[in-house]
N, C-alpha and C. Protein backbone atom coordinates (compact mmCIF):
# COMPACT_ATOMS: atom_id res chain seq x y z
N UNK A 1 -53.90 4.81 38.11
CA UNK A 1 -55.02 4.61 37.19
C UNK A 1 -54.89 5.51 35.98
N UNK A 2 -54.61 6.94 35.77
CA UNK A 2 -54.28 7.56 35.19
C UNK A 2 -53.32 7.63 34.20
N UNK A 3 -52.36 6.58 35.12
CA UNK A 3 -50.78 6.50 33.87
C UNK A 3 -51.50 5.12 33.17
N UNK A 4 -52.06 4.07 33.36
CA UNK A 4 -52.71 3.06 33.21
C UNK A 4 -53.48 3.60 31.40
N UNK A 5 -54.52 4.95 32.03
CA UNK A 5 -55.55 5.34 31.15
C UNK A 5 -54.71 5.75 30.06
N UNK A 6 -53.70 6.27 30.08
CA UNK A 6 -52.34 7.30 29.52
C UNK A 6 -51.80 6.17 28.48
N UNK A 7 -51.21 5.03 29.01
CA UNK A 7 -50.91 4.01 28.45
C UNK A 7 -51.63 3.44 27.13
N UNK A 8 -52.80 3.19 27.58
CA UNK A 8 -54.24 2.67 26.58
C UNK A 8 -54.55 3.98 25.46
N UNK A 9 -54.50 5.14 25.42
CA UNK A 9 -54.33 6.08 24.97
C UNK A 9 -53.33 6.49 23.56
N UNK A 10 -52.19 5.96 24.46
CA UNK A 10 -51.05 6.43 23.18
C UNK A 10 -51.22 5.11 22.60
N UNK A 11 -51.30 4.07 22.78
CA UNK A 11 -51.52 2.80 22.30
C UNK A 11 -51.88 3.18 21.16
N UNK A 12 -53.66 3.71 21.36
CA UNK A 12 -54.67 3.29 20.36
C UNK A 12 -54.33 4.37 19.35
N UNK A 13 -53.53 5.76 19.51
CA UNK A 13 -52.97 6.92 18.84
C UNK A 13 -52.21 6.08 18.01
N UNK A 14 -51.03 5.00 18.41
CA UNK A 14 -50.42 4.54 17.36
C UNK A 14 -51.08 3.75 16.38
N UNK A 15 -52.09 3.30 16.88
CA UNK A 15 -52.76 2.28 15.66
C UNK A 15 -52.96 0.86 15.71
N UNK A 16 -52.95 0.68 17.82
CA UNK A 16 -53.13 -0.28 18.29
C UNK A 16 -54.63 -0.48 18.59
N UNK A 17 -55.41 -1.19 18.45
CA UNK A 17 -56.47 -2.16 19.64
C UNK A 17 -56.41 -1.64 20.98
N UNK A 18 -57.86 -1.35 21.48
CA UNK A 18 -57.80 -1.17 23.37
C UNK A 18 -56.75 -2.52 23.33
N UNK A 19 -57.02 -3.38 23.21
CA UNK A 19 -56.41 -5.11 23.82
C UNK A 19 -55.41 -5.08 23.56
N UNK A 20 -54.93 -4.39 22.24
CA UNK A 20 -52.97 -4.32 21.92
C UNK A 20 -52.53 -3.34 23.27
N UNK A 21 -53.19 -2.37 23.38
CA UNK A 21 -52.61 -1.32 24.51
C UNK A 21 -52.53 -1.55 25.75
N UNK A 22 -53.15 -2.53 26.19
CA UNK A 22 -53.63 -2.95 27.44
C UNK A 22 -52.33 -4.03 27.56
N UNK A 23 -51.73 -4.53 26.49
CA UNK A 23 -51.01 -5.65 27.20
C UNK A 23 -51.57 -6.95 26.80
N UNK A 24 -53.38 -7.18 26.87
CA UNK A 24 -53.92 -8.21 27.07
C UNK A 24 -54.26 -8.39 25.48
N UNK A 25 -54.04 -9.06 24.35
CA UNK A 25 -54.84 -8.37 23.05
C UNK A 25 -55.85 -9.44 23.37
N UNK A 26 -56.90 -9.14 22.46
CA UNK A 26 -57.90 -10.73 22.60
C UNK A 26 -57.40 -11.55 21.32
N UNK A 27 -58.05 -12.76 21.47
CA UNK A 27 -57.48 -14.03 20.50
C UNK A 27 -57.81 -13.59 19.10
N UNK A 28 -56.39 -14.41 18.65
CA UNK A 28 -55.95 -13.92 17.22
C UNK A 28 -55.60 -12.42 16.69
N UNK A 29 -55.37 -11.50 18.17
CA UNK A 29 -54.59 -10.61 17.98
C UNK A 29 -53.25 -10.31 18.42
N UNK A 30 -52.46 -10.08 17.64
CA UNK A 30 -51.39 -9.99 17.82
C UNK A 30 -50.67 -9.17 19.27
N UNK A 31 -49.78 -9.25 19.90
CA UNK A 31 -49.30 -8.73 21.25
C UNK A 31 -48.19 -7.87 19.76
N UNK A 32 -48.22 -6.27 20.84
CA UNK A 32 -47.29 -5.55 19.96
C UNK A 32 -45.93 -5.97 20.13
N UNK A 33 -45.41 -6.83 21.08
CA UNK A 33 -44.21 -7.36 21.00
C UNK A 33 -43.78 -8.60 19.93
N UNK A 34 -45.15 -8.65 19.23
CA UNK A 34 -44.66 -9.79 18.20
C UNK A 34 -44.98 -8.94 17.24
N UNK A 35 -45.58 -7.44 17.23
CA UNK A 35 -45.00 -6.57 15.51
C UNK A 35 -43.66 -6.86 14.85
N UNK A 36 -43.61 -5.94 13.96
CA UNK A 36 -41.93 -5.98 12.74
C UNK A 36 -41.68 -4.24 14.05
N UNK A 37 -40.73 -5.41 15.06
CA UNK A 37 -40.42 -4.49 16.23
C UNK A 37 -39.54 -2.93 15.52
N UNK A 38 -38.46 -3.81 14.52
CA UNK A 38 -37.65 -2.47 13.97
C UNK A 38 -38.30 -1.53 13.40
N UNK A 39 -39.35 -2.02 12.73
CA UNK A 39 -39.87 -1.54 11.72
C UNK A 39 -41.35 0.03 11.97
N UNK A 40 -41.39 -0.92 13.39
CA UNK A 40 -42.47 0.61 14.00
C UNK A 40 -41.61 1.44 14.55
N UNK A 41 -40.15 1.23 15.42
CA UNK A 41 -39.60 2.06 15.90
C UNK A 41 -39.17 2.98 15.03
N UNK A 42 -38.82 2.47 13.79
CA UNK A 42 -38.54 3.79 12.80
C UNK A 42 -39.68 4.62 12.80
N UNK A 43 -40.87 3.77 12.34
CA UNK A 43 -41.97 4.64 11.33
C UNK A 43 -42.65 5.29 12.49
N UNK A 44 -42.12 5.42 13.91
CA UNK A 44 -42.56 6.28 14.80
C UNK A 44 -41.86 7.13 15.46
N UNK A 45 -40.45 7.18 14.66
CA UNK A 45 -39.76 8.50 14.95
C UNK A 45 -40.08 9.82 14.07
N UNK A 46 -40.19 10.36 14.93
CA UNK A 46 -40.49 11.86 14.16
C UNK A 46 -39.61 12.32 12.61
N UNK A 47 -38.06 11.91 12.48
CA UNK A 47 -37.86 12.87 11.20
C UNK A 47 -38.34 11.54 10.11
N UNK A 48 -37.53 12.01 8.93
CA UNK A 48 -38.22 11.45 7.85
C UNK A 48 -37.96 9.80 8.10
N UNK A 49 -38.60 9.35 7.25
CA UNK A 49 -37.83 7.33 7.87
C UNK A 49 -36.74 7.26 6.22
N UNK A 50 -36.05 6.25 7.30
CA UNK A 50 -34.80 6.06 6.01
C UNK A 50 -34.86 4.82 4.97
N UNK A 51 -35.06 5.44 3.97
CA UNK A 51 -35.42 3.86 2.94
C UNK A 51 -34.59 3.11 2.81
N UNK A 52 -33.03 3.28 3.12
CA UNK A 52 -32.16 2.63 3.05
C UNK A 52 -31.86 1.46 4.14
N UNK A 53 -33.16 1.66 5.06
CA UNK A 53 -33.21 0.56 6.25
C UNK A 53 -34.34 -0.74 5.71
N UNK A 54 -33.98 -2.03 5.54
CA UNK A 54 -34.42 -2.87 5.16
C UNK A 54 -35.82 -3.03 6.31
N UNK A 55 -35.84 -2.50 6.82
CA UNK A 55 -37.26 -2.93 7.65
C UNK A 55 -37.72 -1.97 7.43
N UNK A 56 -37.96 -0.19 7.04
CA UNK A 56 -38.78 0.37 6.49
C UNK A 56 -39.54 0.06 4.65
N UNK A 57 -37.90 -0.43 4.20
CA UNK A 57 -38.57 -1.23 2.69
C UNK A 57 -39.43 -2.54 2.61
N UNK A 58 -39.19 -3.38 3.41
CA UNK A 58 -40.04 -4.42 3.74
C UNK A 58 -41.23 -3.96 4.16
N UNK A 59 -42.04 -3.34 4.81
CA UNK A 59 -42.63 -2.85 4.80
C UNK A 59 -43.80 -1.81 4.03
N UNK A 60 -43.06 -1.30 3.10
CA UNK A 60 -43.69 -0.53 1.90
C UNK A 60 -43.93 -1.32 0.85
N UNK A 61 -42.88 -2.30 1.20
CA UNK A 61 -43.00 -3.12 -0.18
C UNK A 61 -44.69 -4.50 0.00
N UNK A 62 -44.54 -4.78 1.42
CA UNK A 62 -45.73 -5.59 2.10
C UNK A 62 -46.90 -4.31 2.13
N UNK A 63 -46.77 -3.27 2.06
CA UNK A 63 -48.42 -3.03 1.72
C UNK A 63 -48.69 -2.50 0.58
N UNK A 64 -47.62 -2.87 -0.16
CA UNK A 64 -48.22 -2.50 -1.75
C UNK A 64 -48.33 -3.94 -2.35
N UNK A 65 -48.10 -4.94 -2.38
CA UNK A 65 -47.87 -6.45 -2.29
C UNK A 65 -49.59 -6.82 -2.02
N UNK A 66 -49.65 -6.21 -0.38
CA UNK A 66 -51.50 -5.93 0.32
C UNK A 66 -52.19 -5.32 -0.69
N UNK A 67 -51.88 -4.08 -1.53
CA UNK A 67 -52.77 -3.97 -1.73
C UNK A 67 -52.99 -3.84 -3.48
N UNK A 68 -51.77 -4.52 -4.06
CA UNK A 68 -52.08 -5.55 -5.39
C UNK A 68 -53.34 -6.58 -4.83
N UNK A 69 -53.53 -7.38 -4.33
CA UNK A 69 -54.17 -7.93 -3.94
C UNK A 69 -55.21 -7.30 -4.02
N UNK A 70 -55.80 -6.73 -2.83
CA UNK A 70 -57.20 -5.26 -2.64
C UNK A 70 -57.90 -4.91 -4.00
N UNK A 71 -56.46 -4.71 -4.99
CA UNK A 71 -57.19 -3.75 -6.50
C UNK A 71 -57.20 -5.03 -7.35
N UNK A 72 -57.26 -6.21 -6.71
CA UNK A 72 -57.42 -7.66 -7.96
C UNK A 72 -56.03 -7.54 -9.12
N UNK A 73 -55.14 -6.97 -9.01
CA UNK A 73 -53.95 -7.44 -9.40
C UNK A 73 -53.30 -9.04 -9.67
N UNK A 74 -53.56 -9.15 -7.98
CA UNK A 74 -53.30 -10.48 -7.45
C UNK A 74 -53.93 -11.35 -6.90
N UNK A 75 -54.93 -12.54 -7.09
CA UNK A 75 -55.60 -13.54 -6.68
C UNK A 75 -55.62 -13.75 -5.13
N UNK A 76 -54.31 -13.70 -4.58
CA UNK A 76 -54.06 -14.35 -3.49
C UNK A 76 -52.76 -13.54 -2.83
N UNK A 77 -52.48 -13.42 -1.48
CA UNK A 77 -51.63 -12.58 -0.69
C UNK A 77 -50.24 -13.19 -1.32
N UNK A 78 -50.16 -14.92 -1.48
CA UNK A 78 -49.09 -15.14 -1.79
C UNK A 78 -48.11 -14.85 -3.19
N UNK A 79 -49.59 -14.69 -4.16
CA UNK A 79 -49.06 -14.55 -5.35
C UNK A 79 -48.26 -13.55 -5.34
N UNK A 80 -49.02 -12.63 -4.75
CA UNK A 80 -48.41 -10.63 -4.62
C UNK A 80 -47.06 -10.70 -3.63
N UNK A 81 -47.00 -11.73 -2.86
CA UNK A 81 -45.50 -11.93 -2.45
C UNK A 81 -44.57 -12.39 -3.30
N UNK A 82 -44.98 -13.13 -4.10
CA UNK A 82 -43.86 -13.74 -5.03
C UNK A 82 -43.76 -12.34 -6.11
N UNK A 83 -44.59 -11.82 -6.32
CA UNK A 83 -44.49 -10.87 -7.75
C UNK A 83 -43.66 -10.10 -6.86
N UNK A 84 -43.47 -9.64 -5.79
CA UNK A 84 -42.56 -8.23 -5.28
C UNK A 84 -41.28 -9.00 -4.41
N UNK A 85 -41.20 -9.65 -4.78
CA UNK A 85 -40.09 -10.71 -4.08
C UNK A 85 -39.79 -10.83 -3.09
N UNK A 86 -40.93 -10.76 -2.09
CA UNK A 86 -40.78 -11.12 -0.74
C UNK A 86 -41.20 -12.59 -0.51
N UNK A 87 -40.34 -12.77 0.90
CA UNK A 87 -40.23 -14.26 1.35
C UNK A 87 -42.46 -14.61 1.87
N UNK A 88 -42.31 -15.40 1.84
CA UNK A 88 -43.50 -16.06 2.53
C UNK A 88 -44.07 -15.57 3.27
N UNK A 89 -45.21 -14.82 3.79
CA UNK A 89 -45.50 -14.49 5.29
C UNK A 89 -44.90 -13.08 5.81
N UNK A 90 -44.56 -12.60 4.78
CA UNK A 90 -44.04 -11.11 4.91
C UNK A 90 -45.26 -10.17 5.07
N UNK A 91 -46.19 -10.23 4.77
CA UNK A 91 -47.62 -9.42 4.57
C UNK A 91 -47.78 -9.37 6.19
N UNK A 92 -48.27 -10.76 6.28
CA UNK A 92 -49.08 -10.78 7.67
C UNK A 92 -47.54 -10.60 8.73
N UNK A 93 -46.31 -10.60 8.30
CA UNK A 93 -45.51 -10.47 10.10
C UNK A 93 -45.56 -9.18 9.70
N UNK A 94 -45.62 -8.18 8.74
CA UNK A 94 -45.30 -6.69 8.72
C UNK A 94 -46.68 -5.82 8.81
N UNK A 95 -47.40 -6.48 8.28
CA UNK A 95 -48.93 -5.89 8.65
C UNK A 95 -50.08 -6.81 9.17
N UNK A 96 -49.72 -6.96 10.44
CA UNK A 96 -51.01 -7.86 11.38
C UNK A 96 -52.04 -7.93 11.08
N UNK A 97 -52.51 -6.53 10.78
CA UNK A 97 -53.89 -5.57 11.26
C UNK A 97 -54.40 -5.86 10.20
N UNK A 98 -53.14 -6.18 9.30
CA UNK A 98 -54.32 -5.61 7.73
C UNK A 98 -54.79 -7.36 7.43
N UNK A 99 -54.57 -8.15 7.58
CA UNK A 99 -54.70 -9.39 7.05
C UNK A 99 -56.03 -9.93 8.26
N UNK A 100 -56.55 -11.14 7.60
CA UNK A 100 -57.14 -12.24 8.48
C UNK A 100 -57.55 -13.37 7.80
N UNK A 101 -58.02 -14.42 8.66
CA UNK A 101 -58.24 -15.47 7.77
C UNK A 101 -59.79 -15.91 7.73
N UNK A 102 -60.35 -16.43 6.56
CA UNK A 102 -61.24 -16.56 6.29
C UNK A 102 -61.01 -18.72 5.80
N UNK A 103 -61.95 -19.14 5.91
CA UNK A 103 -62.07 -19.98 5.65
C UNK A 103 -60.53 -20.89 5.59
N UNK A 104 -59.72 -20.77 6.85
CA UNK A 104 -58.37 -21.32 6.71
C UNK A 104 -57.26 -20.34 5.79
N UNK A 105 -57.66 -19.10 4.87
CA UNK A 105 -57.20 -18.57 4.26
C UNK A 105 -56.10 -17.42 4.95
N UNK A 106 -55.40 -16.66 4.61
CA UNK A 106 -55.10 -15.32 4.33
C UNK A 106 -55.56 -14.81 3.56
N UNK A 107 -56.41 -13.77 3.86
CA UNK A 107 -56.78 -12.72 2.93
C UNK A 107 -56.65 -11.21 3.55
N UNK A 108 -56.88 -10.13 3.17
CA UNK A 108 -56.64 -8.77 3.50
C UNK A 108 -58.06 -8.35 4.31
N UNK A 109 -57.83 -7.42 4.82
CA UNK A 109 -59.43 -6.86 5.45
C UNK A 109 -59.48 -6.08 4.15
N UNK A 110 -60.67 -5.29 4.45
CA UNK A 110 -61.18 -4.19 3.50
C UNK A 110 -60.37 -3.06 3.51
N UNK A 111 -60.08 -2.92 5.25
CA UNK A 111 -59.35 -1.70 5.28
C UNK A 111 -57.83 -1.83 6.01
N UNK A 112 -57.43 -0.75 6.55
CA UNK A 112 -56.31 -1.08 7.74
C UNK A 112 -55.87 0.02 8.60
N UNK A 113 -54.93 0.33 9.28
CA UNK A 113 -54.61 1.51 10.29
C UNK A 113 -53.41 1.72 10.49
N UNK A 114 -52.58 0.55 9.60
CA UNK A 114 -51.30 0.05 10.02
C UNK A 114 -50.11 1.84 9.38
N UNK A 115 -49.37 1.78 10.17
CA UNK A 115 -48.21 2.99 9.50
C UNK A 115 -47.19 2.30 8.78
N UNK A 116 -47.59 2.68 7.98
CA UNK A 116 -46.32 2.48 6.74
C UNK A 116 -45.29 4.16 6.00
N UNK A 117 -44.41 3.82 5.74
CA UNK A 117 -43.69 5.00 4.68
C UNK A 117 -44.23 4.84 3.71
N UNK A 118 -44.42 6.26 3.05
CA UNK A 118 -44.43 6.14 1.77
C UNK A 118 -43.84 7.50 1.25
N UNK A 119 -44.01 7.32 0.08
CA UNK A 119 -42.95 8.30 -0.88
C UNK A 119 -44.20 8.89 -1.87
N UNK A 120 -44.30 10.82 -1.09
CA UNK A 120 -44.83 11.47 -1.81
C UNK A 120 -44.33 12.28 -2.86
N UNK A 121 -45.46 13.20 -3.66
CA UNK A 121 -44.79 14.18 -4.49
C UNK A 121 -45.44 15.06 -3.77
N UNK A 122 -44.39 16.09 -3.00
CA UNK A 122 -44.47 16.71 -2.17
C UNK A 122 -44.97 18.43 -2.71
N UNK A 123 -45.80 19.16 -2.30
CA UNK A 123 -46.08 20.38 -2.81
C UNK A 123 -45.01 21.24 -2.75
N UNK A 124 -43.79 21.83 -3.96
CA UNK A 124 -42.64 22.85 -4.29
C UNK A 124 -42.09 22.10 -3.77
N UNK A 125 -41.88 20.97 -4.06
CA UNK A 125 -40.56 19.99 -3.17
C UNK A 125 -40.42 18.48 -4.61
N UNK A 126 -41.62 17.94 -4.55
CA UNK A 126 -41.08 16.59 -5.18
C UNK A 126 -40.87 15.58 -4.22
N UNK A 127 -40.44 14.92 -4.35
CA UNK A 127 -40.15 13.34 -3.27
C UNK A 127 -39.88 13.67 -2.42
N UNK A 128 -40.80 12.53 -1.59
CA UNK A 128 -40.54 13.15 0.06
C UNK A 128 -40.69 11.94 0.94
N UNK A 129 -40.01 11.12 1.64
CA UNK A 129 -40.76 10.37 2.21
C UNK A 129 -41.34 10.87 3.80
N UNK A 130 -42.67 10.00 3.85
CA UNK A 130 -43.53 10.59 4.79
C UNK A 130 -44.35 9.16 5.56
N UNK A 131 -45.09 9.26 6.91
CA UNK A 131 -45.20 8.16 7.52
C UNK A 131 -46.63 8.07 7.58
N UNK A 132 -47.63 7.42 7.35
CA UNK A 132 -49.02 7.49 6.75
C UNK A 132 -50.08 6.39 8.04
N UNK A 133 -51.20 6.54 8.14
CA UNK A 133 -51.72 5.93 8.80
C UNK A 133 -52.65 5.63 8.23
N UNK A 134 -52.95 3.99 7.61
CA UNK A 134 -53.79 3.18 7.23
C UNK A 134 -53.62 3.34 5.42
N UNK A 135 -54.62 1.98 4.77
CA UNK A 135 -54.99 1.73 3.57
C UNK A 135 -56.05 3.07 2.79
N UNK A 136 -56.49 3.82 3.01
CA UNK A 136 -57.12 4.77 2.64
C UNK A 136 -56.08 5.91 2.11
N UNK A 137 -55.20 6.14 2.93
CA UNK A 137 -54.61 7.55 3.08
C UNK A 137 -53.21 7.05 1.53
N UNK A 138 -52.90 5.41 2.11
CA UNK A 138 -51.74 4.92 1.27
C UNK A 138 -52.23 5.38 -0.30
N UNK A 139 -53.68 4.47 -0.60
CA UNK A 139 -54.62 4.52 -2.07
C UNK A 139 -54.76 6.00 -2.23
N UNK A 140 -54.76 6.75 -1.81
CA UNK A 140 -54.61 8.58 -2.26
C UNK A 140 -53.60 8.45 -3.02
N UNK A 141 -52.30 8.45 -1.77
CA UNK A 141 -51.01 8.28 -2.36
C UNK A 141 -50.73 8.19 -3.79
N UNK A 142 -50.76 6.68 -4.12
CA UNK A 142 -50.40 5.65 -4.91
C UNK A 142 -51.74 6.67 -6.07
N UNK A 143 -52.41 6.96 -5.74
CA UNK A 143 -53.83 7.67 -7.26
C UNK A 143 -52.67 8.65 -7.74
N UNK A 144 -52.33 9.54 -6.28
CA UNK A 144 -52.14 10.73 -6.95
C UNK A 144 -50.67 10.34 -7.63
N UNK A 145 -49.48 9.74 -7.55
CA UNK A 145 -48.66 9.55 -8.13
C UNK A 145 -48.65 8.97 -9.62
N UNK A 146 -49.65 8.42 -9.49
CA UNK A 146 -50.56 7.72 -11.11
C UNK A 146 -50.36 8.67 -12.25
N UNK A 147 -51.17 10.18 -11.28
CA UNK A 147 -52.04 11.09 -11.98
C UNK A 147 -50.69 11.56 -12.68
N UNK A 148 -49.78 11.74 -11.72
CA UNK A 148 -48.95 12.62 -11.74
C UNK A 148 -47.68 11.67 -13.15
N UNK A 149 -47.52 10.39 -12.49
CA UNK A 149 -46.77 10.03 -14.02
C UNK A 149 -47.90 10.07 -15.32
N UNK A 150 -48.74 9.95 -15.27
CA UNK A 150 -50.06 9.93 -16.55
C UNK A 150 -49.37 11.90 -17.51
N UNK A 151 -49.57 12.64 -16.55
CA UNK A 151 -49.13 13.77 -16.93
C UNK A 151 -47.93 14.24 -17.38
N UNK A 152 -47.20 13.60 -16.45
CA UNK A 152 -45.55 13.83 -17.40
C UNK A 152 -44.96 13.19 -18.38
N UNK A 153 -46.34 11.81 -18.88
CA UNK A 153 -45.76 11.14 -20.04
C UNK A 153 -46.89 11.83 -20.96
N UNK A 154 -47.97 12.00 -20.80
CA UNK A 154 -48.96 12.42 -22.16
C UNK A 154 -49.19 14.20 -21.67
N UNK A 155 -49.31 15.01 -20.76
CA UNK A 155 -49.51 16.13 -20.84
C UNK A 155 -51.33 16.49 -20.08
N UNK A 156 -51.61 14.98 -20.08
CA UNK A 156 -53.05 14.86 -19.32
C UNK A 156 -53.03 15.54 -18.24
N UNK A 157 -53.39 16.33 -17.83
CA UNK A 157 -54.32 17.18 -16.67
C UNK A 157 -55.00 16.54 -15.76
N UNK A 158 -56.26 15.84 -16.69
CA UNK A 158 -57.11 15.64 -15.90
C UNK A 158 -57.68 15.16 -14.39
N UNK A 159 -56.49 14.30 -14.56
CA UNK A 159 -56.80 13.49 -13.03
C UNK A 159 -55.95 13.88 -12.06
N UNK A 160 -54.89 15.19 -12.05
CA UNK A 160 -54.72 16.19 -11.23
C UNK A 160 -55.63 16.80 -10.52
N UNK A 161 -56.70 17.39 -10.54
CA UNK A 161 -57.50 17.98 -10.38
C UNK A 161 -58.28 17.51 -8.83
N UNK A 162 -58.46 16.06 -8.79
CA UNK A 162 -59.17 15.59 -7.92
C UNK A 162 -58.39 16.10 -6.55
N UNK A 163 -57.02 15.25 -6.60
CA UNK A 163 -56.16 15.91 -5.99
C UNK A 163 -56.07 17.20 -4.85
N UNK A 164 -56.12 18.31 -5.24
CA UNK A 164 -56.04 19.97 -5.46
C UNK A 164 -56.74 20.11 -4.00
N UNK A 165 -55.48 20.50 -3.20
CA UNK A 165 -55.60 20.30 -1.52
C UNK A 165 -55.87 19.35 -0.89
N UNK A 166 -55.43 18.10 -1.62
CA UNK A 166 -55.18 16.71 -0.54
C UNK A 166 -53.70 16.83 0.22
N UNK A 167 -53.72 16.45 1.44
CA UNK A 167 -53.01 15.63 2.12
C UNK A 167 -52.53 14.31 2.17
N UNK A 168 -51.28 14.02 2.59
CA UNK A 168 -50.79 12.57 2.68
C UNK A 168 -49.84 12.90 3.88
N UNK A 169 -49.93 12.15 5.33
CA UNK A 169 -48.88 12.49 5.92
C UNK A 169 -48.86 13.45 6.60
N UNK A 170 -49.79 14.47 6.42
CA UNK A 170 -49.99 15.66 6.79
C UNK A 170 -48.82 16.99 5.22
N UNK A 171 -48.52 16.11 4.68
CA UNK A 171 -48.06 17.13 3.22
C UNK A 171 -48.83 17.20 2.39
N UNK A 172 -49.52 18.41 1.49
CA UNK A 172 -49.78 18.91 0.55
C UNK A 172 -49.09 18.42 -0.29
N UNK A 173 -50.36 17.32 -1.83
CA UNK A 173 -49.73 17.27 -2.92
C UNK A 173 -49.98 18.04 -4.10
N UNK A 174 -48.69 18.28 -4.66
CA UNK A 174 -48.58 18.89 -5.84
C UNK A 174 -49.12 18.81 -6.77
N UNK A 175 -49.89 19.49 -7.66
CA UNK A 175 -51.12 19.18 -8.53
C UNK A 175 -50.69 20.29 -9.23
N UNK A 176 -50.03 21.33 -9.58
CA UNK A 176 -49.48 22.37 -10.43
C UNK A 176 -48.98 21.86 -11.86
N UNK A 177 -49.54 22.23 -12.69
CA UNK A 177 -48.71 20.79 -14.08
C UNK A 177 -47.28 21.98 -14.10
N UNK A 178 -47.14 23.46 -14.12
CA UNK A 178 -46.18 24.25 -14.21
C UNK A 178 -44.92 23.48 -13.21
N UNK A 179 -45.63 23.26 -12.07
CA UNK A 179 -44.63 23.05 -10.49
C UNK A 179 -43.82 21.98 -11.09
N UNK A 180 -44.74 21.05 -11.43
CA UNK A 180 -44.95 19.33 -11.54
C UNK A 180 -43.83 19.21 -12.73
N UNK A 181 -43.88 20.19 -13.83
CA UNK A 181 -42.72 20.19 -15.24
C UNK A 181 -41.20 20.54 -14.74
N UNK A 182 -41.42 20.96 -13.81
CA UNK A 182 -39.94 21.85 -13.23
C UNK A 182 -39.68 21.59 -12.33
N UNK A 183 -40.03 20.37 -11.18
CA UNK A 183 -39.87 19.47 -10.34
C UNK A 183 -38.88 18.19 -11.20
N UNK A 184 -39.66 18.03 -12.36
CA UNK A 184 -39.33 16.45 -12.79
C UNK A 184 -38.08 17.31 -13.35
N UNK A 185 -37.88 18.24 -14.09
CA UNK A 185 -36.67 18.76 -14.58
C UNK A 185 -35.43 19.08 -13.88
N UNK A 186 -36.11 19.49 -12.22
CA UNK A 186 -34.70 18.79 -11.28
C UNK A 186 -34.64 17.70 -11.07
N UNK A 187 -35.04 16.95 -11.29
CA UNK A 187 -34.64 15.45 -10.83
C UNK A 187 -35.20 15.22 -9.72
N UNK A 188 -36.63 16.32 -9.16
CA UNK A 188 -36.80 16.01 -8.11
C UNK A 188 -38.11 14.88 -7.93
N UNK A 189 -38.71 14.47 -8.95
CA UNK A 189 -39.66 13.85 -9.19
C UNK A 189 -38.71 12.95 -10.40
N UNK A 190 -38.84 11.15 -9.66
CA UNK A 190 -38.13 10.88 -11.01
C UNK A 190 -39.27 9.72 -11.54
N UNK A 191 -38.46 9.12 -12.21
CA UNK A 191 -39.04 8.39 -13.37
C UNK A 191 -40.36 6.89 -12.94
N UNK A 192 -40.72 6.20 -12.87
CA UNK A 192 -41.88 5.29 -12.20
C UNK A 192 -42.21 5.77 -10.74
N UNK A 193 -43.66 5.03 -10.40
CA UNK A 193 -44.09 5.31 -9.50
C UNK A 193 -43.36 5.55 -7.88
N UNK A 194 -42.85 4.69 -8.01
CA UNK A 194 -41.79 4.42 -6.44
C UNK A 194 -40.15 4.55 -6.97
N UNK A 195 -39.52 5.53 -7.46
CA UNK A 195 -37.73 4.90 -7.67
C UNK A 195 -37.68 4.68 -7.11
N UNK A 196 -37.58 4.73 -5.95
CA UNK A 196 -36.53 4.44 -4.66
C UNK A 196 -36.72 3.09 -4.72
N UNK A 197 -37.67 2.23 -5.01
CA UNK A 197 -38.06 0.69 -4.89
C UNK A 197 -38.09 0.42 -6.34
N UNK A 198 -38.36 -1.08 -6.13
CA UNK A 198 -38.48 -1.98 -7.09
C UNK A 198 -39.15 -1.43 -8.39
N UNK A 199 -39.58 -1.63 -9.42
CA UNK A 199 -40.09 -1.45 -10.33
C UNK A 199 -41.68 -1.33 -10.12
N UNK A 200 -42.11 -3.05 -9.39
CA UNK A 200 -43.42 -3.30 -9.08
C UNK A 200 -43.99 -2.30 -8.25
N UNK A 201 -43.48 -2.08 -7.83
CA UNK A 201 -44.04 -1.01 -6.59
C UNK A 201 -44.38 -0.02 -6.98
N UNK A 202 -45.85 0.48 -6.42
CA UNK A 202 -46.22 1.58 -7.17
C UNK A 202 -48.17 1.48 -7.65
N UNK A 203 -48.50 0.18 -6.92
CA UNK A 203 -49.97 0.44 -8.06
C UNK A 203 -51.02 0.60 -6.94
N UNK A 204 -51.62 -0.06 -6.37
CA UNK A 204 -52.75 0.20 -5.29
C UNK A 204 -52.06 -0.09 -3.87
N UNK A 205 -52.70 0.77 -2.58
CA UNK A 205 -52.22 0.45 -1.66
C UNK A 205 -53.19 0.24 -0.50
């Protein structure tokens, strides 16, 4: 009973449903054996995840895709697939949790829980990738990287500030405009929101 309770436990730690953990999900929830199987085994190993693995980029790229959509970017889940050049149905097989349907539709929930990578600006470091839990923590992210190119192209401050002892990931972001000038001057902070990805990538998450 105990290893049973143990089971249901780490489940719901990862960001499953009692019903995903149990084995049993209820209807129209997904069984974790039909997740993006590669794609959690990375983003639930402990060191950093490797962007150079097509199922951690698929992935980053499907919840920024999600959440063009969320910030009205994009009309519809599909449009935001075609703008980031993913195939059809990439949203909902890489993020279950975050989608549902409404009136025969796909559309996004409000929120989500799902783990995705993402790529911080790390406090005395610069880029970092790091493994995040849910749509809240991602939209920090994605602000504070905003703030942070807003500042290294005009010298703006301002929207650093909010920032100033947030977390992402469990890392401290960098909000120092001194740190932040001599970061980007190693090359350790580079040029648009996401390099490591596409161009698009990069606006709400």
């Amino acid at each position: 009973m105990s290893s049973y309770r143990t089971r249901i436990e780490r489940g719901v730690a990862r960001g499953l449903s009692v019903s995903q953990a149990r084995g049993h999900p209820s209807r129209g929830t997904p069984r974790i054996s039909d997740l993006s199987t590669e794609a959690n085994r990375l983003l639930r190993r402990k060191r950093e995840p490797d962007l150079s693995s097509p199922a951690v980029r698929d992935r980053m790229l499907a919840a920024e895709a999600l959440g063009s959509v969320r910030s009205g970017d994009y009309p519809t889940i599909r449009e935001a697939e075609r703008a980031f050049g993913l195939p059809a149905g990439t949203v909902a097989r890489q993020l279950p949790g975050a989608v549902e349907r409404r009136h025969g539709r796909l559309v996004p929930t409000a929120t989500d829980r799902e783990a995705v990578a993402v790529v911080v600006i790390a406090e005395g470091v610069g880029n970092r990738v790091v493994v995040t839990r849910g749509s809240r923590v991602r939209s920090l992210n994605s602000g504070h990287r905003r703030a942070v190119q807003l500042f290294l192209r005009t010298g703006d401050e301002s929207q650093l500030r909010q920032f100033a002892g947030k977390k992402v990931g469990g890392v401290a972001l960098e909000v120092r405009p001194a740190v932040l000038e001599a970061l980007f001057s190693l090359g350790s902070i580079e040029g648009g929101p996401y390099p490591e990805l596409p161009a698009v990538v990069g606006r709400a998450a």
